[in-house]
PDB file of N, CA and C in Angstrom:
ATOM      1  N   UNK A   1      92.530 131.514  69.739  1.00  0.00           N
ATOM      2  CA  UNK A   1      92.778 131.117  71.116  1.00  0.00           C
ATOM      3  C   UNK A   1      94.160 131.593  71.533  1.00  0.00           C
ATOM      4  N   UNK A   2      94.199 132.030  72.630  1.00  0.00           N
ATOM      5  CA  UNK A   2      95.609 132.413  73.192  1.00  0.00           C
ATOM      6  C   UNK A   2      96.346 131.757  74.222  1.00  0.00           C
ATOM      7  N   UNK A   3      97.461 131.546  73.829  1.00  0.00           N
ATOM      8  CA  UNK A   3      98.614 130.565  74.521  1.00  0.00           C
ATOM      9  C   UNK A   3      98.928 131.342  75.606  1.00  0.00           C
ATOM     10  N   UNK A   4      98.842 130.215  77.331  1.00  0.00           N
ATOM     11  CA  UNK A   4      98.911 130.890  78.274  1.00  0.00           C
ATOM     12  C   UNK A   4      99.741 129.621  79.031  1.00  0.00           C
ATOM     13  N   UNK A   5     101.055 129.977  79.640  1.00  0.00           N
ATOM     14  CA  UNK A   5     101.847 128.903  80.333  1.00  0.00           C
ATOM     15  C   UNK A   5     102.937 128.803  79.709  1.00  0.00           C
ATOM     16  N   UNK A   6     103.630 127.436  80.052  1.00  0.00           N
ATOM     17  CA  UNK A   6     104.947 127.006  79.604  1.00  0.00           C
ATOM     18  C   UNK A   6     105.038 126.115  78.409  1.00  0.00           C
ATOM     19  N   UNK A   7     105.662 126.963  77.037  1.00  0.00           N
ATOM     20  CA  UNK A   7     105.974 126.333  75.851  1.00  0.00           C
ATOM     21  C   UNK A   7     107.096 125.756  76.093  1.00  0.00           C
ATOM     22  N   UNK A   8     106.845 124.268  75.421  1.00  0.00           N
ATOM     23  CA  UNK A   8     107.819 123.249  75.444  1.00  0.00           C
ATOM     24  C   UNK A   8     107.997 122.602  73.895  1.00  0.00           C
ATOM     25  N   UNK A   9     109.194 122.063  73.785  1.00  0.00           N
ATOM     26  CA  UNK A   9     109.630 121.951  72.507  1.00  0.00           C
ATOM     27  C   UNK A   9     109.456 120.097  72.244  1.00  0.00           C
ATOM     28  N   UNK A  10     109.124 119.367  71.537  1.00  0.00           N
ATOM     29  CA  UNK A  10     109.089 117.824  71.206  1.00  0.00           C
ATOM     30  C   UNK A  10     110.221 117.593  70.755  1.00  0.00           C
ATOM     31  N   UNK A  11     110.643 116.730  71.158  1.00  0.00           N
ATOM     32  CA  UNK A  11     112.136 116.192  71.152  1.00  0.00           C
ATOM     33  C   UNK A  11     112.145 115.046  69.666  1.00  0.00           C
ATOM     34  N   UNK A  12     113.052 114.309  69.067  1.00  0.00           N
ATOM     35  CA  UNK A  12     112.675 113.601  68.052  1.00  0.00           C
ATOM     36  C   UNK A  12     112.375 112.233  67.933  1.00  0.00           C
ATOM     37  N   UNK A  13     112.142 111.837  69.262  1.00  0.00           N
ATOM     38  CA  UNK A  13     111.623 110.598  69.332  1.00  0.00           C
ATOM     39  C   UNK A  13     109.765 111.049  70.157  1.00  0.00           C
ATOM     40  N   UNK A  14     109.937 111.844  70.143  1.00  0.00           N
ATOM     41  CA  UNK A  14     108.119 112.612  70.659  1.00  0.00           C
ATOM     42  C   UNK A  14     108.173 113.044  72.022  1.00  0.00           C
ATOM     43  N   UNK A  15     109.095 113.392  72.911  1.00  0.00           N
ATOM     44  CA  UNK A  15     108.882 113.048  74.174  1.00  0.00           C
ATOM     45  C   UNK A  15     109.155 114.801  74.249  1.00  0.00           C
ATOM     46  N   UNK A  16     108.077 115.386  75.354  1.00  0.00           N
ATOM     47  CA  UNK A  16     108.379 116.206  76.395  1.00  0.00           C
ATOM     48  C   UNK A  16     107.923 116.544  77.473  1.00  0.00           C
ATOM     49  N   UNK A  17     109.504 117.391  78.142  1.00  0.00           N
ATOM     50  CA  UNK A  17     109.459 117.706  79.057  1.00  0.00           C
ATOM     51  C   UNK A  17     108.600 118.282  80.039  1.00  0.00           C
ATOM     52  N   UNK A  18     107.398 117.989  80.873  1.00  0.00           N
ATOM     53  CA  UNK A  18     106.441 118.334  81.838  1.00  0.00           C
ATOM     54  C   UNK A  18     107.648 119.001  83.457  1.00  0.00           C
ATOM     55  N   UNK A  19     107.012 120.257  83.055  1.00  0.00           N
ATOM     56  CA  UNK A  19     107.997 121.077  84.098  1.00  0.00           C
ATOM     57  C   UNK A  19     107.615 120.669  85.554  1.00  0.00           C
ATOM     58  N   UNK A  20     108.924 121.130  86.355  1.00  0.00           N
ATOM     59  CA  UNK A  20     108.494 120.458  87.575  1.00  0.00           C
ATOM     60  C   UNK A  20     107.517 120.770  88.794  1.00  0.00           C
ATOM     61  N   UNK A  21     107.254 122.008  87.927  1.00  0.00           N
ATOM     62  CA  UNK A  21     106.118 122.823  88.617  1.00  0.00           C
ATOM     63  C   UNK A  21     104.681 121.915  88.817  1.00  0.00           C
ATOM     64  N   UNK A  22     104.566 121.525  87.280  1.00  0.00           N
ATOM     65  CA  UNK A  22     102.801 121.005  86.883  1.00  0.00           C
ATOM     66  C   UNK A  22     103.266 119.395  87.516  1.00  0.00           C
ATOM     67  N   UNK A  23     104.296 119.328  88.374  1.00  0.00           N
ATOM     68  CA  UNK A  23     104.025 117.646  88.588  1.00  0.00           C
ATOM     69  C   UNK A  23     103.888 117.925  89.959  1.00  0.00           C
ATOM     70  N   UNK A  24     104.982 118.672  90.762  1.00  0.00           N
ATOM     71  CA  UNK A  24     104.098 118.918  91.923  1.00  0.00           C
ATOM     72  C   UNK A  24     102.819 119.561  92.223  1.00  0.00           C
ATOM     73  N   UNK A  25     102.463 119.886  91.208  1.00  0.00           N
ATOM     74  CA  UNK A  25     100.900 120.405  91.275  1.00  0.00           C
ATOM     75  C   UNK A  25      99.974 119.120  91.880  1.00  0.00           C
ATOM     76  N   UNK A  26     100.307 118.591  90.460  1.00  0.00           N
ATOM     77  CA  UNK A  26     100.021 117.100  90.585  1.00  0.00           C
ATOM     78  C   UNK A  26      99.990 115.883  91.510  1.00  0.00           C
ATOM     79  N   UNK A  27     101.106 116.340  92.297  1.00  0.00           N
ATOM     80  CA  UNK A  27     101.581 115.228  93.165  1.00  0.00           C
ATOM     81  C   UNK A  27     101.846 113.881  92.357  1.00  0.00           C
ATOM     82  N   UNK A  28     102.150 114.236  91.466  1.00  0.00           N
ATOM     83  CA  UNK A  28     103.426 112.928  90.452  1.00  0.00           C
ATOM     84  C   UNK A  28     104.804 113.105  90.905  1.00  0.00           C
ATOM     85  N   UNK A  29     104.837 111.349  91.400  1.00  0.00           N
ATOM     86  CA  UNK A  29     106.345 111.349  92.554  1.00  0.00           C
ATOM     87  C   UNK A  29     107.058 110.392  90.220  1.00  0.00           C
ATOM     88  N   UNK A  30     108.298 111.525  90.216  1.00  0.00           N
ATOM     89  CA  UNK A  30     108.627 110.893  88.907  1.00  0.00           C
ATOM     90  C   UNK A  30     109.355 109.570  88.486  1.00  0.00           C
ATOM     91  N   UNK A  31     109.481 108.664  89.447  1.00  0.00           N
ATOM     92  CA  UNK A  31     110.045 107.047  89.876  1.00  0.00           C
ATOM     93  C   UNK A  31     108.769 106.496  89.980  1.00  0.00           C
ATOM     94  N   UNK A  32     107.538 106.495  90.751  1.00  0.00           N
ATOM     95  CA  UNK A  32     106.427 105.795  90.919  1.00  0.00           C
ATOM     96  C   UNK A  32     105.014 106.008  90.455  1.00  0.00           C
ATOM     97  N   UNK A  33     104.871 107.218  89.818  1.00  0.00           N
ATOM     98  CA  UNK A  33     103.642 107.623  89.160  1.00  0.00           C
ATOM     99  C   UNK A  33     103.657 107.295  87.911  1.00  0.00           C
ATOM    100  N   UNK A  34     102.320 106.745  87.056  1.00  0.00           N
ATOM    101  CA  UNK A  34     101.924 106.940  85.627  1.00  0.00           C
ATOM    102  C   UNK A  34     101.139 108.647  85.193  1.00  0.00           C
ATOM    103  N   UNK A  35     101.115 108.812  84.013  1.00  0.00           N
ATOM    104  CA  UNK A  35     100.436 109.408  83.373  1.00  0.00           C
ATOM    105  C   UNK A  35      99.406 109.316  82.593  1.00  0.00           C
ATOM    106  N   UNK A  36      98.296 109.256  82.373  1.00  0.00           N
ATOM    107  CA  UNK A  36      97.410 108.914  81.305  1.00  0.00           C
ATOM    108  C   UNK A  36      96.868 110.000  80.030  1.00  0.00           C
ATOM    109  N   UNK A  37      97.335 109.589  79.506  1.00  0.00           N
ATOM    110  CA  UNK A  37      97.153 110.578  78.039  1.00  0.00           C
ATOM    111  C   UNK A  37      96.050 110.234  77.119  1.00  0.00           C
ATOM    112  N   UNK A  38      94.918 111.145  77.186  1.00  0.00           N
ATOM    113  CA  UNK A  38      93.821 110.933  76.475  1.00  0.00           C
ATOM    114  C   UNK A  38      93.581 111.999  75.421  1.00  0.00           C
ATOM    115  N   UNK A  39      92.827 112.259  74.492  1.00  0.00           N
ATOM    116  CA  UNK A  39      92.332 113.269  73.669  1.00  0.00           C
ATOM    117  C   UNK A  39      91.167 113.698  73.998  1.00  0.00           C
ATOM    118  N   UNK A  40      90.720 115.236  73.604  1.00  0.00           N
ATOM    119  CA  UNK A  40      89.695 115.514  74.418  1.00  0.00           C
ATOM    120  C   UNK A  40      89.527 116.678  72.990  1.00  0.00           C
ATOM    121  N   UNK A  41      88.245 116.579  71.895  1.00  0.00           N
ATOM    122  CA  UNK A  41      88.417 117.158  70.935  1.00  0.00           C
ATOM    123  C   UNK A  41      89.865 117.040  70.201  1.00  0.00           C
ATOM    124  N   UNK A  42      90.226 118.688  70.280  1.00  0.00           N
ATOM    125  CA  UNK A  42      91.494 118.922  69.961  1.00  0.00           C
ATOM    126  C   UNK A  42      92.780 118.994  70.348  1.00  0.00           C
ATOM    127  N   UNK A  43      92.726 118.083  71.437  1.00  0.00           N
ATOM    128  CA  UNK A  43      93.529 119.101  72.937  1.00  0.00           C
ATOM    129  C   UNK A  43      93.959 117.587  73.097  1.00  0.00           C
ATOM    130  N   UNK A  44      95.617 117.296  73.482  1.00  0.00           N
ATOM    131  CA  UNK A  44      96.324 116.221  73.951  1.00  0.00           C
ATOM    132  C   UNK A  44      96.009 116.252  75.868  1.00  0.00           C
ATOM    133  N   UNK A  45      95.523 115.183  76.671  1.00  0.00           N
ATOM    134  CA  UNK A  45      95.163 115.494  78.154  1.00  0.00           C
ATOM    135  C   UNK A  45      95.985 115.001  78.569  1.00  0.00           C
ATOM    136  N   UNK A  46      96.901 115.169  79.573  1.00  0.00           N
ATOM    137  CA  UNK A  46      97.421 114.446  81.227  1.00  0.00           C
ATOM    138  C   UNK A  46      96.859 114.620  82.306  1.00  0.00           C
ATOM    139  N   UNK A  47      96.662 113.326  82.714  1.00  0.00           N
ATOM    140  CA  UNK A  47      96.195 113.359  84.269  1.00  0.00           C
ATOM    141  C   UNK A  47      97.060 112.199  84.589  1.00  0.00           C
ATOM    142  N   UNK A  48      96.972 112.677  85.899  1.00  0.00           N
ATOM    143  CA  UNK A  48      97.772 111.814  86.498  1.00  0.00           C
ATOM    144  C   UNK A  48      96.933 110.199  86.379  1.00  0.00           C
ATOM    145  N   UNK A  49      97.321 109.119  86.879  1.00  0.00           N
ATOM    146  CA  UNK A  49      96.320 108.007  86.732  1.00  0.00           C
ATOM    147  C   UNK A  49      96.245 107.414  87.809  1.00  0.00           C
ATOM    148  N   UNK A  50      95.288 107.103  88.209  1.00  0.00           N
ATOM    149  CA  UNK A  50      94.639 106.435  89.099  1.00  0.00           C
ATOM    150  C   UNK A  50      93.875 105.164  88.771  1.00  0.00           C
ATOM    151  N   UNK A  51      94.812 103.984  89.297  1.00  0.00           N
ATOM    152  CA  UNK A  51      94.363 102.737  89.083  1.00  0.00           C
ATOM    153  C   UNK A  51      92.494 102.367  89.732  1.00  0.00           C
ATOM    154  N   UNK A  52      92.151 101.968  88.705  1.00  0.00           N
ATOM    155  CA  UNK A  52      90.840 101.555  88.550  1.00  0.00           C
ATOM    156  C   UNK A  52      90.622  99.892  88.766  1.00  0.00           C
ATOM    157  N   UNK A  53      89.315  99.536  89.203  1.00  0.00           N
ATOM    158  CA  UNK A  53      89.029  98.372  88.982  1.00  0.00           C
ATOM    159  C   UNK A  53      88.731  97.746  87.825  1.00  0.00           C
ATOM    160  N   UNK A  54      89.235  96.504  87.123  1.00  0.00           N
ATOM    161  CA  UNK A  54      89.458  95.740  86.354  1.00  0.00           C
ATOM    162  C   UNK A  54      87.759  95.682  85.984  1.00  0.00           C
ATOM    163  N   UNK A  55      86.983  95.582  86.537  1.00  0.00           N
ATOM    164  CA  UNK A  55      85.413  95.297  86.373  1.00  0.00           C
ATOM    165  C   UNK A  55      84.809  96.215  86.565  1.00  0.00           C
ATOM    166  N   UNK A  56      84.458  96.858  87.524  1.00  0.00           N
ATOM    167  CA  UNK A  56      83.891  98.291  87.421  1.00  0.00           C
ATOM    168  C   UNK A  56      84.229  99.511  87.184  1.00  0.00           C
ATOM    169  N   UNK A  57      85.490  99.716  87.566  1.00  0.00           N
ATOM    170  CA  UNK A  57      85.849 100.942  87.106  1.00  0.00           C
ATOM    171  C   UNK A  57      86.160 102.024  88.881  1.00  0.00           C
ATOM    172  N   UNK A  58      85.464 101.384  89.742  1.00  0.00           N
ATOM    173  CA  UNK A  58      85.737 102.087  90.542  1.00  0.00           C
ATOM    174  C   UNK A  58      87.454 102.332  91.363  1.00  0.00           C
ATOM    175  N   UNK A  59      87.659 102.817  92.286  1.00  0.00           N
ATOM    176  CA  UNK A  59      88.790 103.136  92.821  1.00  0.00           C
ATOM    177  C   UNK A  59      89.063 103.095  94.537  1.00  0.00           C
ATOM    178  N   UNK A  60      87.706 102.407  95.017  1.00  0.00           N
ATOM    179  CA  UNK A  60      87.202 102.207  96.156  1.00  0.00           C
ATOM    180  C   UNK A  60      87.790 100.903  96.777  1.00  0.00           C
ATOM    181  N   UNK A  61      88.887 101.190  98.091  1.00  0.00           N
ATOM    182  CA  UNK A  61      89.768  99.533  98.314  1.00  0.00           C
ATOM    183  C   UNK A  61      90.157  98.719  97.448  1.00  0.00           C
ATOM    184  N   UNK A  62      90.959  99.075  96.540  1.00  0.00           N
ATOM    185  CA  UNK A  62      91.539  98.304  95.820  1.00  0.00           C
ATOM    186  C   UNK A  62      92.429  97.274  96.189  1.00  0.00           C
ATOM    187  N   UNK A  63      92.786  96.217  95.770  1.00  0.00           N
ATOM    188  CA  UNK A  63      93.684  94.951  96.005  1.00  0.00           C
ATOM    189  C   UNK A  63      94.230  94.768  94.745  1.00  0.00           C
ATOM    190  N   UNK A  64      95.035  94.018  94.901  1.00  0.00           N
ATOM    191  CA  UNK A  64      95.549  93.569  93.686  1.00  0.00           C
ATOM    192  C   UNK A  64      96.076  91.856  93.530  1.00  0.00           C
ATOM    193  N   UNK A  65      95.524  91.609  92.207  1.00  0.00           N
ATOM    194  CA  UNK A  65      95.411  89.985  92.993  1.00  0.00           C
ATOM    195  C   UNK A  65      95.920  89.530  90.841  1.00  0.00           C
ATOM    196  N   UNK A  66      97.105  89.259  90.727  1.00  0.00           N
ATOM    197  CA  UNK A  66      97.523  88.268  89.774  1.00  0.00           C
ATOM    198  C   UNK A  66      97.972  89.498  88.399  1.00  0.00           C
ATOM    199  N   UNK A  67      98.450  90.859  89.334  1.00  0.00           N
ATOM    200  CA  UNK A  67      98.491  91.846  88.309  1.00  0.00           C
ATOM    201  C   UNK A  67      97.042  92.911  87.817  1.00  0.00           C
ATOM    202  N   UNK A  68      96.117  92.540  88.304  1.00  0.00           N
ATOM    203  CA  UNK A  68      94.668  92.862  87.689  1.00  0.00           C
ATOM    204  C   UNK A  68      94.705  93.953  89.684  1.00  0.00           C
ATOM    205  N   UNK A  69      93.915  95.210  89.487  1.00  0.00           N
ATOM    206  CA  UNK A  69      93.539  95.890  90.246  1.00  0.00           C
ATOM    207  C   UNK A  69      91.981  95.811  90.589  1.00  0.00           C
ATOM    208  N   UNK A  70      91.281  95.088  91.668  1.00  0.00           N
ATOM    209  CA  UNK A  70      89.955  95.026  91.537  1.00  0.00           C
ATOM    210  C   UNK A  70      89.668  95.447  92.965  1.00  0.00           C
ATOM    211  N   UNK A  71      88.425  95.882  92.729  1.00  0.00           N
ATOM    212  CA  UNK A  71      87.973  96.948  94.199  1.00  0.00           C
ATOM    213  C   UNK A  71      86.995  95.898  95.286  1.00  0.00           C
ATOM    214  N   UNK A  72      86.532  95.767  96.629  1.00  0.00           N
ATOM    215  CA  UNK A  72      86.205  95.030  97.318  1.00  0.00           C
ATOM    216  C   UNK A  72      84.861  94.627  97.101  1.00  0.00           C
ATOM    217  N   UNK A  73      83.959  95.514  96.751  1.00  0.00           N
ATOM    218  CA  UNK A  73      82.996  95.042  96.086  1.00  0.00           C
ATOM    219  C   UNK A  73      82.966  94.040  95.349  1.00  0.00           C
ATOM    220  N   UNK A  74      83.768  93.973  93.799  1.00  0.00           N
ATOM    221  CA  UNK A  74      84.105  92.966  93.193  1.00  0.00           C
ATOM    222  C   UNK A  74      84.444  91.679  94.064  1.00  0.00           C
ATOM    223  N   UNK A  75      85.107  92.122  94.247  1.00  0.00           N
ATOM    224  CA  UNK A  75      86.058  90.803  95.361  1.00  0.00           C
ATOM    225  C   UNK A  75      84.739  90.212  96.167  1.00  0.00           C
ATOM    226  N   UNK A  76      84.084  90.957  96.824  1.00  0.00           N
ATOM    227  CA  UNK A  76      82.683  89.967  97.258  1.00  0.00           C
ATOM    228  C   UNK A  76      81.864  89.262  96.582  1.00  0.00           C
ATOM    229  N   UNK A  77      81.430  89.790  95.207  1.00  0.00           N
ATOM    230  CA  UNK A  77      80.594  89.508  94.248  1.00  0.00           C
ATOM    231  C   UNK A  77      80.998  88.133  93.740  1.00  0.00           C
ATOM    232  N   UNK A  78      82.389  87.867  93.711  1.00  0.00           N
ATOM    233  CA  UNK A  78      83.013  87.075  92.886  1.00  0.00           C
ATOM    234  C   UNK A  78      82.983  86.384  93.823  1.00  0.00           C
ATOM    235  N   UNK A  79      83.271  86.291  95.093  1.00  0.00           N
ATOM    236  CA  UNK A  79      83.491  84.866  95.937  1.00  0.00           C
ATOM    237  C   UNK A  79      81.909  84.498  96.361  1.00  0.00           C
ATOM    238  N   UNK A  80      81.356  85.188  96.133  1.00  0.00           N
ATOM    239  CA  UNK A  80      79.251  85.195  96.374  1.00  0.00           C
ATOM    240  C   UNK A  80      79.234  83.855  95.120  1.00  0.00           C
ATOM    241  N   UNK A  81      79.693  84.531  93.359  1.00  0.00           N
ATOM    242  CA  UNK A  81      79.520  83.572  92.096  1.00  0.00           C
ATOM    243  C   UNK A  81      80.219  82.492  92.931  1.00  0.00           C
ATOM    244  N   UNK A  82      81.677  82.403  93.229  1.00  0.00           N
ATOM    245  CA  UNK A  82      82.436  81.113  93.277  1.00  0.00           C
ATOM    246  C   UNK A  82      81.273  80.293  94.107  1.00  0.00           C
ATOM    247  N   UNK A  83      81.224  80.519  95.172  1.00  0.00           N
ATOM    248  CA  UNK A  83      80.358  79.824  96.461  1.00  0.00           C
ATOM    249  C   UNK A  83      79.109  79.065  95.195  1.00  0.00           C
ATOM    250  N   UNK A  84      78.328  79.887  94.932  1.00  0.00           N
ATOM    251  CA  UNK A  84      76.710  79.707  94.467  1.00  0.00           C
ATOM    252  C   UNK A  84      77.782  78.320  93.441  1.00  0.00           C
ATOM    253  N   UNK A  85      78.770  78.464  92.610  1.00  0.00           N
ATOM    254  CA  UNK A  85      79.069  77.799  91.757  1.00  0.00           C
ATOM    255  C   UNK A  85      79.767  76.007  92.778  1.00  0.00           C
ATOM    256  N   UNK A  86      80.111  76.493  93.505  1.00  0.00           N
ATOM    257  CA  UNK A  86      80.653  75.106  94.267  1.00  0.00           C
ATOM    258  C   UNK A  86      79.839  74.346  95.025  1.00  0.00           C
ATOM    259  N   UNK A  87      78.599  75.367  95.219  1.00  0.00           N
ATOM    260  CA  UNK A  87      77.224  75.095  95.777  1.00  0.00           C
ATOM    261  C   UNK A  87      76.429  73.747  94.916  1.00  0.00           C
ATOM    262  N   UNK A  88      76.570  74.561  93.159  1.00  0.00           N
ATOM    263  CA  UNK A  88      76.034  73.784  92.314  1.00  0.00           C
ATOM    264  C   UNK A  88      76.747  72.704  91.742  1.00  0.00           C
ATOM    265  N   UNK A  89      77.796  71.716  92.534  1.00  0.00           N
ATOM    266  CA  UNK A  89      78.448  71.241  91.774  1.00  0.00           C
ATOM    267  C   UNK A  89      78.048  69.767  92.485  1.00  0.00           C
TER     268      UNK A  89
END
């Protein structure tokens, strides 16, 4: 396989430098964005991250309610359970 791009060196606590090119690619603001680092086979991944819902997984109107990110769907579903549950009480 042949190496194509910018070689970067690991520093000795593991950390490197992502040039500032591939973050504005990205649109990673470097004060308010995460990164998510996954494995994929052989290959270390970054993507940028995009907060997900706590229950489904989606990314559709999110809120945020006690630290936990959950999407509006949820948020209906759950006050549908609460109701049916205060219903049965």
């Amino acid at each position: 396989m042949r190496t194509t791009g910018i070689i970067r060196g690991i520093d000795e606590v593991g950390r490197i430098v992502i040039p500032k090119e591939y973050r504005r690619m990205l649109k990673v603001n470097d004060k308010e964005d995460s990164l998510e680092i996954s494995m994929e086979g052989d290959r270390i991944v970054l993507r940028k991250h995009m907060p997900a819902c706590t229950f489904c997984g989606s990314a559709d109107g999110m809120i945020e309610y006690s630290g936990y990110k959950i999407c509006r769907n949820c948020v209906d579903n759950l006050e549908q359970i609460v109701g049916q549950q205060v219903e049965g009480e």
